[in-house]
PDB file of N, CA and C in Angstrom:
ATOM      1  N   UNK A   1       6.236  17.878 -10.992  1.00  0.00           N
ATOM      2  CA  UNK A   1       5.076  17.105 -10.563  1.00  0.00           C
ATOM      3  C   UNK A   1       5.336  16.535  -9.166  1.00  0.00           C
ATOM      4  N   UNK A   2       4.492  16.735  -8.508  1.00  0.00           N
ATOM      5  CA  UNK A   2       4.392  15.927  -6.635  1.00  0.00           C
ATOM      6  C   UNK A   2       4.462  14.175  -7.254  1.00  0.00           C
ATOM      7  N   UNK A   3       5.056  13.894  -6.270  1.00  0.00           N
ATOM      8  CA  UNK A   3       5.502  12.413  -5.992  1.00  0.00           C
ATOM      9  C   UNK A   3       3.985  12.242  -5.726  1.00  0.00           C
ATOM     10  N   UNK A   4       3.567  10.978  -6.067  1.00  0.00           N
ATOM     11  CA  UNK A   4       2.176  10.093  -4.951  1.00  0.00           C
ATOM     12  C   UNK A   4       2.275  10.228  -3.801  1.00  0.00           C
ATOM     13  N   UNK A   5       1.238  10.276  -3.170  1.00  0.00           N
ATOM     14  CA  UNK A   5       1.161  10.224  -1.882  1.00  0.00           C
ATOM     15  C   UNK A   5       1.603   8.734  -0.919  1.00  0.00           C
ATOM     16  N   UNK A   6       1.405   8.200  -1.826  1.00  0.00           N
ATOM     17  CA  UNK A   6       1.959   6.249  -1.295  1.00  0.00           C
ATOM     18  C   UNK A   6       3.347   6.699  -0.983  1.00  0.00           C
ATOM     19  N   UNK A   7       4.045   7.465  -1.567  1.00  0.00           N
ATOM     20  CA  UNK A   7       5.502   7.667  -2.040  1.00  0.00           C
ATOM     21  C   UNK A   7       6.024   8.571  -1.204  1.00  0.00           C
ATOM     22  N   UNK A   8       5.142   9.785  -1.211  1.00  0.00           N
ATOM     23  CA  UNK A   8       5.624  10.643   0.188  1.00  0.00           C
ATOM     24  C   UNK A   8       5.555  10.225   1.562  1.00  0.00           C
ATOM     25  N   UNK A   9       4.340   9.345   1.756  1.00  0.00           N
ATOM     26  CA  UNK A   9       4.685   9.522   2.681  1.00  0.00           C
ATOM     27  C   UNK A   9       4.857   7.534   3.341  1.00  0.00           C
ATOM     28  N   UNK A  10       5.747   7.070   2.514  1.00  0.00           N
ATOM     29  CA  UNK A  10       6.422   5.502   2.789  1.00  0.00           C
ATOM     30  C   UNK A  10       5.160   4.645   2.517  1.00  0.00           C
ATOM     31  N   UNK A  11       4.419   4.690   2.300  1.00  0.00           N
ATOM     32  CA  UNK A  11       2.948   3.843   2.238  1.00  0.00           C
ATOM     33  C   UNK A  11       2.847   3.354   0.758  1.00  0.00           C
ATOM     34  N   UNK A  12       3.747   2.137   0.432  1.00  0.00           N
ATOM     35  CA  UNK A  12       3.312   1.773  -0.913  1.00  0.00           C
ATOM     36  C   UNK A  12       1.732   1.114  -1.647  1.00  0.00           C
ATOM     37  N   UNK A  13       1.326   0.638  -0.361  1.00  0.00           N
ATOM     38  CA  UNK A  13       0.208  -0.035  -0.571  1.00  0.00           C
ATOM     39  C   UNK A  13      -1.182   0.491  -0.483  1.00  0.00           C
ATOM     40  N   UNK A  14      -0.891   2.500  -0.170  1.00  0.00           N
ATOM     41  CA  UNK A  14      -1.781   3.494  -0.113  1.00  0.00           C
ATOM     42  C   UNK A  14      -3.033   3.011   1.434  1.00  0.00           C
ATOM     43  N   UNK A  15      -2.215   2.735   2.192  1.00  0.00           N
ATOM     44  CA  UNK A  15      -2.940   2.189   3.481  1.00  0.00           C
ATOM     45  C   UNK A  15      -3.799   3.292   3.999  1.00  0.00           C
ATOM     46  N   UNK A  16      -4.808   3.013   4.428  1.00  0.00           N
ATOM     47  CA  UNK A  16      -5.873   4.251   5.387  1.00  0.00           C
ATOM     48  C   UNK A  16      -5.286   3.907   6.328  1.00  0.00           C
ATOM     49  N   UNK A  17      -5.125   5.703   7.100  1.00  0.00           N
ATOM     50  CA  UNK A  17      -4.631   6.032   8.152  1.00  0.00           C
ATOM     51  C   UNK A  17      -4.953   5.940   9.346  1.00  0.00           C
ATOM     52  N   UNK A  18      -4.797   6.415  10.313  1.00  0.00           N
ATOM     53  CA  UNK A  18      -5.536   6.003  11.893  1.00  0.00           C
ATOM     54  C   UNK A  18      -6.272   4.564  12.389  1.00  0.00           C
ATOM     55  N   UNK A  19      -6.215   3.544  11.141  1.00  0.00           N
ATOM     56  CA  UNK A  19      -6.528   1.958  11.378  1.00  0.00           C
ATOM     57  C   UNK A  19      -5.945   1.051  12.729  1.00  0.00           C
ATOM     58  N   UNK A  20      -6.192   0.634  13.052  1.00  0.00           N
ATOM     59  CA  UNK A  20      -5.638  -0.255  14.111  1.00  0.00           C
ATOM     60  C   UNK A  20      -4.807  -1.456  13.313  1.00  0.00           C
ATOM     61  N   UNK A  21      -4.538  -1.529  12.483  1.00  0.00           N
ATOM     62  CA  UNK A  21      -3.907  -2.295  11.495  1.00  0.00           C
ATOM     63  C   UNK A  21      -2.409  -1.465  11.297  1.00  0.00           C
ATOM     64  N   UNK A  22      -3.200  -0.001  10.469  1.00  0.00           N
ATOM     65  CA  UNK A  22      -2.015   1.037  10.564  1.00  0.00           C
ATOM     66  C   UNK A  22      -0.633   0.901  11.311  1.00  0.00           C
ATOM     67  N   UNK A  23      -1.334   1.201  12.531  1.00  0.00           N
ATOM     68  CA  UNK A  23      -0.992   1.765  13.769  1.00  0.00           C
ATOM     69  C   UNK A  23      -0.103   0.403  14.566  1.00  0.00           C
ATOM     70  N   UNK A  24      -0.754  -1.169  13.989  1.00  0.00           N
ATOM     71  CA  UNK A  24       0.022  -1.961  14.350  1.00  0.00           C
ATOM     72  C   UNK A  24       1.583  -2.455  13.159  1.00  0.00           C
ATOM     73  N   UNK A  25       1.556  -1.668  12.744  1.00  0.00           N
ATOM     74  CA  UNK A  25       2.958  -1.865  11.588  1.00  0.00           C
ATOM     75  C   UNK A  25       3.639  -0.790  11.691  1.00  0.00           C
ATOM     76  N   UNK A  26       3.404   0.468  12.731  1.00  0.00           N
ATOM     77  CA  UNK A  26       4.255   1.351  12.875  1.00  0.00           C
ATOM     78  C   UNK A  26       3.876   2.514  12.063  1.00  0.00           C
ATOM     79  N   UNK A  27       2.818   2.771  11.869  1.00  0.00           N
ATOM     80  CA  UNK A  27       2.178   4.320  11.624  1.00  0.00           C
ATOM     81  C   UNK A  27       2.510   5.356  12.401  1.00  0.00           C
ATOM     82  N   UNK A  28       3.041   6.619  12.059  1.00  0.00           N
ATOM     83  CA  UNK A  28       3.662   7.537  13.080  1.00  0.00           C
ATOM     84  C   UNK A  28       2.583   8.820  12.775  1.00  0.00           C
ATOM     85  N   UNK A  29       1.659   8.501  12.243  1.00  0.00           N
ATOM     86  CA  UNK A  29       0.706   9.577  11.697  1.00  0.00           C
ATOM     87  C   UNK A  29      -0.074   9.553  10.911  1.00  0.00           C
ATOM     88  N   UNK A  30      -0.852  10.106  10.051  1.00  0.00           N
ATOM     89  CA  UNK A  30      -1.965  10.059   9.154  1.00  0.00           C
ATOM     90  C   UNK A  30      -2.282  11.268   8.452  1.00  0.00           C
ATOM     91  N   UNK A  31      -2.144  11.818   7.072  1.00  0.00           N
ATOM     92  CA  UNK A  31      -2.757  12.743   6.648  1.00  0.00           C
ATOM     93  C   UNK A  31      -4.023  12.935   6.135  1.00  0.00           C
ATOM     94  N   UNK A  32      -5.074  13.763   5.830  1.00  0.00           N
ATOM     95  CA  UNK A  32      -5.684  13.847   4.869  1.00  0.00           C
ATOM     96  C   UNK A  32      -5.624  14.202   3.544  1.00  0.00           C
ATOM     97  N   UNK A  33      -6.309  13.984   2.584  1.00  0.00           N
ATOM     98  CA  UNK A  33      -5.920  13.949   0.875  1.00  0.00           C
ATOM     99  C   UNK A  33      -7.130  14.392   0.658  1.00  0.00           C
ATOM    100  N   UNK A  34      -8.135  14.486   1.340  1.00  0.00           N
ATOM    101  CA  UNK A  34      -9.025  15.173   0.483  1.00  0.00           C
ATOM    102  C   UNK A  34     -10.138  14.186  -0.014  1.00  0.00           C
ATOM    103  N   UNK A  35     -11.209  14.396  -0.093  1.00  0.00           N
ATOM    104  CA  UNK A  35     -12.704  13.898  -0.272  1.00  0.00           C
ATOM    105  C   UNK A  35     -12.268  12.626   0.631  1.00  0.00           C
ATOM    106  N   UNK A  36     -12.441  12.972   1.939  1.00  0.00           N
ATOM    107  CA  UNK A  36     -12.471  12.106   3.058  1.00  0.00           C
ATOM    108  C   UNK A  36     -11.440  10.764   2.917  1.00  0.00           C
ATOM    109  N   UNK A  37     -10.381  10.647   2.036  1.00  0.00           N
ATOM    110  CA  UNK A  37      -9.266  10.353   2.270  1.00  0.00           C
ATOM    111  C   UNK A  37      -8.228  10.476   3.273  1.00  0.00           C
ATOM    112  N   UNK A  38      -7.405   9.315   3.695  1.00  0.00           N
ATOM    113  CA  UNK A  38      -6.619   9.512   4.754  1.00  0.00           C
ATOM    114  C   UNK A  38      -5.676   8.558   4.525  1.00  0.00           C
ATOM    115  N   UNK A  39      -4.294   8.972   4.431  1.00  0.00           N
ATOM    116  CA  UNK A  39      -3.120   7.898   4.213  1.00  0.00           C
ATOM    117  C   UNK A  39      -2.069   7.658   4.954  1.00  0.00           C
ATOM    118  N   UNK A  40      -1.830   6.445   5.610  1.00  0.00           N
ATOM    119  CA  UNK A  40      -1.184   6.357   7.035  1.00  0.00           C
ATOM    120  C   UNK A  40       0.567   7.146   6.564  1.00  0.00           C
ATOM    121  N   UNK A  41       0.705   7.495   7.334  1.00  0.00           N
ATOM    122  CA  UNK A  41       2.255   7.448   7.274  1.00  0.00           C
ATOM    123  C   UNK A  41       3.258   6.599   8.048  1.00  0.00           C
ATOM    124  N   UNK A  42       4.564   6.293   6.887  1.00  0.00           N
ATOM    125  CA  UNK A  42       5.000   5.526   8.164  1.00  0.00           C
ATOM    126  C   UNK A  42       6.553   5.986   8.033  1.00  0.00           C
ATOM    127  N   UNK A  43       7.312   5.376   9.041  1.00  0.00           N
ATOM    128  CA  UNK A  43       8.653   5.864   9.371  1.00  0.00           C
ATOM    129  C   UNK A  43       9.719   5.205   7.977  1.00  0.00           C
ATOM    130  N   UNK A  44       9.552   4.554   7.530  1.00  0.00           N
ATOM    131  CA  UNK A  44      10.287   3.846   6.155  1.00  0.00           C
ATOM    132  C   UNK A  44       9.054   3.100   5.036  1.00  0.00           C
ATOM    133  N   UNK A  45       9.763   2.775   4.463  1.00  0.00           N
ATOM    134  CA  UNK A  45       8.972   2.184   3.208  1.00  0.00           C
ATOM    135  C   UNK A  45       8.868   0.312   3.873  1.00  0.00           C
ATOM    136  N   UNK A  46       9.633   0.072   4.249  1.00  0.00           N
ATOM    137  CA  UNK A  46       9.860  -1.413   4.876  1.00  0.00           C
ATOM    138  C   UNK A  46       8.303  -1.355   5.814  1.00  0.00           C
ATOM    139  N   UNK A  47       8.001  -0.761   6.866  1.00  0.00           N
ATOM    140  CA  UNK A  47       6.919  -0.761   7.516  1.00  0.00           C
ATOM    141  C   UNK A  47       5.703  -0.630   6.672  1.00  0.00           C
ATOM    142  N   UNK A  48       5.706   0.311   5.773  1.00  0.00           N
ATOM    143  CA  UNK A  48       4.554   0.605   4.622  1.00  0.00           C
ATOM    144  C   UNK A  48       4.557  -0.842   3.853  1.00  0.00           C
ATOM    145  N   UNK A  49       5.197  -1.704   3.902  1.00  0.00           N
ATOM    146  CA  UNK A  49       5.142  -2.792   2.781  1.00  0.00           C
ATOM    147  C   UNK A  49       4.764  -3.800   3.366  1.00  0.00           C
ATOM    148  N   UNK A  50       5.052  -3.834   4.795  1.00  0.00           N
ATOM    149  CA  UNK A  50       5.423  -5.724   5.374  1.00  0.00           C
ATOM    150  C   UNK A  50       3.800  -6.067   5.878  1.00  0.00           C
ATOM    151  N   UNK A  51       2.515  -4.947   5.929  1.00  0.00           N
ATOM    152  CA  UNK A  51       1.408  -5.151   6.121  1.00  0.00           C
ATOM    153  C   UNK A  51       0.854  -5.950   4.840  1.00  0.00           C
ATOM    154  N   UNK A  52       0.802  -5.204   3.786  1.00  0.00           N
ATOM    155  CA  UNK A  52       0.173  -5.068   2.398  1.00  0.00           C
ATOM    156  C   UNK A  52       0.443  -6.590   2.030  1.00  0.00           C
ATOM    157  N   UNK A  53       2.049  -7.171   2.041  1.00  0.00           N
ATOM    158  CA  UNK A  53       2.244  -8.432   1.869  1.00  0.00           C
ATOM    159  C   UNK A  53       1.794  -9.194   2.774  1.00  0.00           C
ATOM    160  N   UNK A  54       1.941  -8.803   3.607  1.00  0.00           N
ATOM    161  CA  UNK A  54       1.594 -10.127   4.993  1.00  0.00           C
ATOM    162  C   UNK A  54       0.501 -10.843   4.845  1.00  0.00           C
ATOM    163  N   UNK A  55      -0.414  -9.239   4.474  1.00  0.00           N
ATOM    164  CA  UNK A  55      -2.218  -9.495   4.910  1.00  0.00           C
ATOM    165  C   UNK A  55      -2.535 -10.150   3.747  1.00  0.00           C
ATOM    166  N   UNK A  56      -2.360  -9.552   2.729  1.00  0.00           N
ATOM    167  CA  UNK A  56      -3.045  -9.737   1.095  1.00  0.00           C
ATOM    168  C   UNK A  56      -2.511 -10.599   0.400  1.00  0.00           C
ATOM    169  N   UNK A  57      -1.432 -10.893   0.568  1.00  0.00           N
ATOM    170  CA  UNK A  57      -0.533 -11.246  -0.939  1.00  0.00           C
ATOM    171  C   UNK A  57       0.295 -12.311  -0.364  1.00  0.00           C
ATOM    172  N   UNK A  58       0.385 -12.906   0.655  1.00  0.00           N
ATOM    173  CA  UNK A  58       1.611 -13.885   1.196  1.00  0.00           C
ATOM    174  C   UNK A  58       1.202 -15.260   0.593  1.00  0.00           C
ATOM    175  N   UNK A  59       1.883 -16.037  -0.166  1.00  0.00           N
ATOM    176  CA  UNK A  59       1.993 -17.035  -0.730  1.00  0.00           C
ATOM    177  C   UNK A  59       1.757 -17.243  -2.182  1.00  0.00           C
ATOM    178  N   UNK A  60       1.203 -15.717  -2.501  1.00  0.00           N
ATOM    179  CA  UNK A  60       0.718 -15.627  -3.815  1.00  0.00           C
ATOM    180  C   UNK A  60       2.277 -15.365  -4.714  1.00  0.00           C
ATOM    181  N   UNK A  61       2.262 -15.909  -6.246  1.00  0.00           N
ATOM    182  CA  UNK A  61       3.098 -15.565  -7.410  1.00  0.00           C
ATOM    183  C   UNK A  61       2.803 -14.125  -7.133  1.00  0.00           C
ATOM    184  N   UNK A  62       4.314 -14.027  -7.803  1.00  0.00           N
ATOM    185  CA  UNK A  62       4.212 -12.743  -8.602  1.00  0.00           C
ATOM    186  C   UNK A  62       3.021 -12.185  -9.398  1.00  0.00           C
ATOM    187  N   UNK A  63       2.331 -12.959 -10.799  1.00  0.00           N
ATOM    188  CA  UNK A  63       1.095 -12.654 -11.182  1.00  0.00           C
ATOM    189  C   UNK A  63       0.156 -12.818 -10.299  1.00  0.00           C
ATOM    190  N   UNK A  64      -0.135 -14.089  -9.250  1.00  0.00           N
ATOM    191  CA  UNK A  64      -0.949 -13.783  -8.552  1.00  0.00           C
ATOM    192  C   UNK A  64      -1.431 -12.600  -8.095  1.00  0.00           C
ATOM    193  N   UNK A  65      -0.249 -11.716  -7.149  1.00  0.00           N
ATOM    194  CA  UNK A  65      -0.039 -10.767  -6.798  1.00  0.00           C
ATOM    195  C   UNK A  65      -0.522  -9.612  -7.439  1.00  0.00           C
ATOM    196  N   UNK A  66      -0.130  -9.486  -8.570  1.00  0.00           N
ATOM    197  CA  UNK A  66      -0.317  -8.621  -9.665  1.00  0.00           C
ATOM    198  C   UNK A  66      -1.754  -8.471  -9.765  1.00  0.00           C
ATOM    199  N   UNK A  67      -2.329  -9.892 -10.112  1.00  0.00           N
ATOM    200  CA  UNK A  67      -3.924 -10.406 -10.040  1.00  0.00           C
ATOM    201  C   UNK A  67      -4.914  -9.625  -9.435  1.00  0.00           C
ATOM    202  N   UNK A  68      -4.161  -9.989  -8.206  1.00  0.00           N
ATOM    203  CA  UNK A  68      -5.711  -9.424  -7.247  1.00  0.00           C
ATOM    204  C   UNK A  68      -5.345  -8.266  -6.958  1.00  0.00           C
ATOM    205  N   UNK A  69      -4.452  -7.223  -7.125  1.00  0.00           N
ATOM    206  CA  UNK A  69      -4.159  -6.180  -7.247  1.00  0.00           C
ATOM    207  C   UNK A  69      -4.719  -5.284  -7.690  1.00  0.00           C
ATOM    208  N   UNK A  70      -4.952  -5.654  -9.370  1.00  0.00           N
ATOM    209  CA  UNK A  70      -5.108  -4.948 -10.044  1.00  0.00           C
ATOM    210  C   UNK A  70      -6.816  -5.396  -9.952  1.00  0.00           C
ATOM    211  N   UNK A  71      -7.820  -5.839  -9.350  1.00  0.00           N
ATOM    212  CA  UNK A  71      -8.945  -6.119  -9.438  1.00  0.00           C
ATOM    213  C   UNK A  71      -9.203  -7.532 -10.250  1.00  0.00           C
ATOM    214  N   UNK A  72      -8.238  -8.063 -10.950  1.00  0.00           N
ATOM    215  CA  UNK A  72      -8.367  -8.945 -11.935  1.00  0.00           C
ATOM    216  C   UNK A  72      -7.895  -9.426 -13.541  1.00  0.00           C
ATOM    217  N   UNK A  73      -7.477  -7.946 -13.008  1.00  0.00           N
ATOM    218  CA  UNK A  73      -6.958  -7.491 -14.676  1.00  0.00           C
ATOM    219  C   UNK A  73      -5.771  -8.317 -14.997  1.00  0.00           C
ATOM    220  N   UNK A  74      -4.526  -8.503 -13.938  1.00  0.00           N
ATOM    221  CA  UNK A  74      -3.275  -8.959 -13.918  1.00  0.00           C
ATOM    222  C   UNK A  74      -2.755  -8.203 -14.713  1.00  0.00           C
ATOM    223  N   UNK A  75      -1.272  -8.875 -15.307  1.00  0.00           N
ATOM    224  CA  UNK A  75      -0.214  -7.649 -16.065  1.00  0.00           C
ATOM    225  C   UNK A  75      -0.899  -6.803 -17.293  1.00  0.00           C
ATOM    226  N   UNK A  76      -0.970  -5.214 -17.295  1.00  0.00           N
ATOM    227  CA  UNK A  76      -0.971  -4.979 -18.279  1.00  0.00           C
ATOM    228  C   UNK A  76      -0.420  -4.959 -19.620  1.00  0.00           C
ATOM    229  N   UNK A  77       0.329  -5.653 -19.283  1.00  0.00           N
ATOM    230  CA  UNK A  77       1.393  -6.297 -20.677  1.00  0.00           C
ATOM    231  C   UNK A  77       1.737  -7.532 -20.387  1.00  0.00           C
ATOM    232  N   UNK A  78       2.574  -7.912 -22.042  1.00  0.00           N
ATOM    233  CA  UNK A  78       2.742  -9.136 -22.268  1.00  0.00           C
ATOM    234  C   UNK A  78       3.689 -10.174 -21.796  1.00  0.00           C
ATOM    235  N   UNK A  79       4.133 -10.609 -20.833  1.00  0.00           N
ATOM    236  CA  UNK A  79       5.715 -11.057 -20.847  1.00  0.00           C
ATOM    237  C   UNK A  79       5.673 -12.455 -21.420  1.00  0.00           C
ATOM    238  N   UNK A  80       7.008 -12.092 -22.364  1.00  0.00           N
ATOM    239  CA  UNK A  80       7.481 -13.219 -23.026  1.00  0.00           C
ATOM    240  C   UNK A  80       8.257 -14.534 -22.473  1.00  0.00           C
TER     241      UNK A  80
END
C-alpha cells in the first residue's frame, strides 16, 4: 500500500500547495493528487508541521487540538 500523501511528501497537516503560506514555511514544490487537489511539499517533516501548529493549534491542549481537528468530534476513543 502507498504511504499518504501528507507522508510522502513531509506535509503532515496535508497543506495546499503553491499558497503563499506554503511557500513561506519552506515549500520546495507542489504536486497534484487529482480532482483539483494540490499538496505542498516540503524539504522535512519539521517545516510541514511548524505552520499547521503555529497557525491553528498554538496554545491549544492536546484535546483541544484533537478538537478542532477532527471538526469537533475530538478523540475517537476513550482515555482513561
Amino acid at each position: 500500500m502507498t504511504e499518504p500523501a501528507s507522508i510522502r511528501y513531509n506535509n503532515p497537516g496535508a497543506m495546499w500547495g503553491g499558497t503563499r503560506i506554503s511557500k513561506k514555511w519552506g515549500e520546495t514544490g507542489n504536486v497534484g493528487l487529482g480532482r483539483g487537489n494540490h499538496a505542498a511539499i516540503f524539504p522535512d517533516k519539521l517545516h510541514g508541521e511548524f505552520d499547521l501548529w503555529k497557525s491553528n493549534y498554538c496554545g491549544l491542549s492536546l484535546t483541544g487540538a484533537v478538537t478542532k481537528w477532527s471538526g469537533g468530534e475530538g478523540f475517537p476513543w476513550r482515555v482513561n
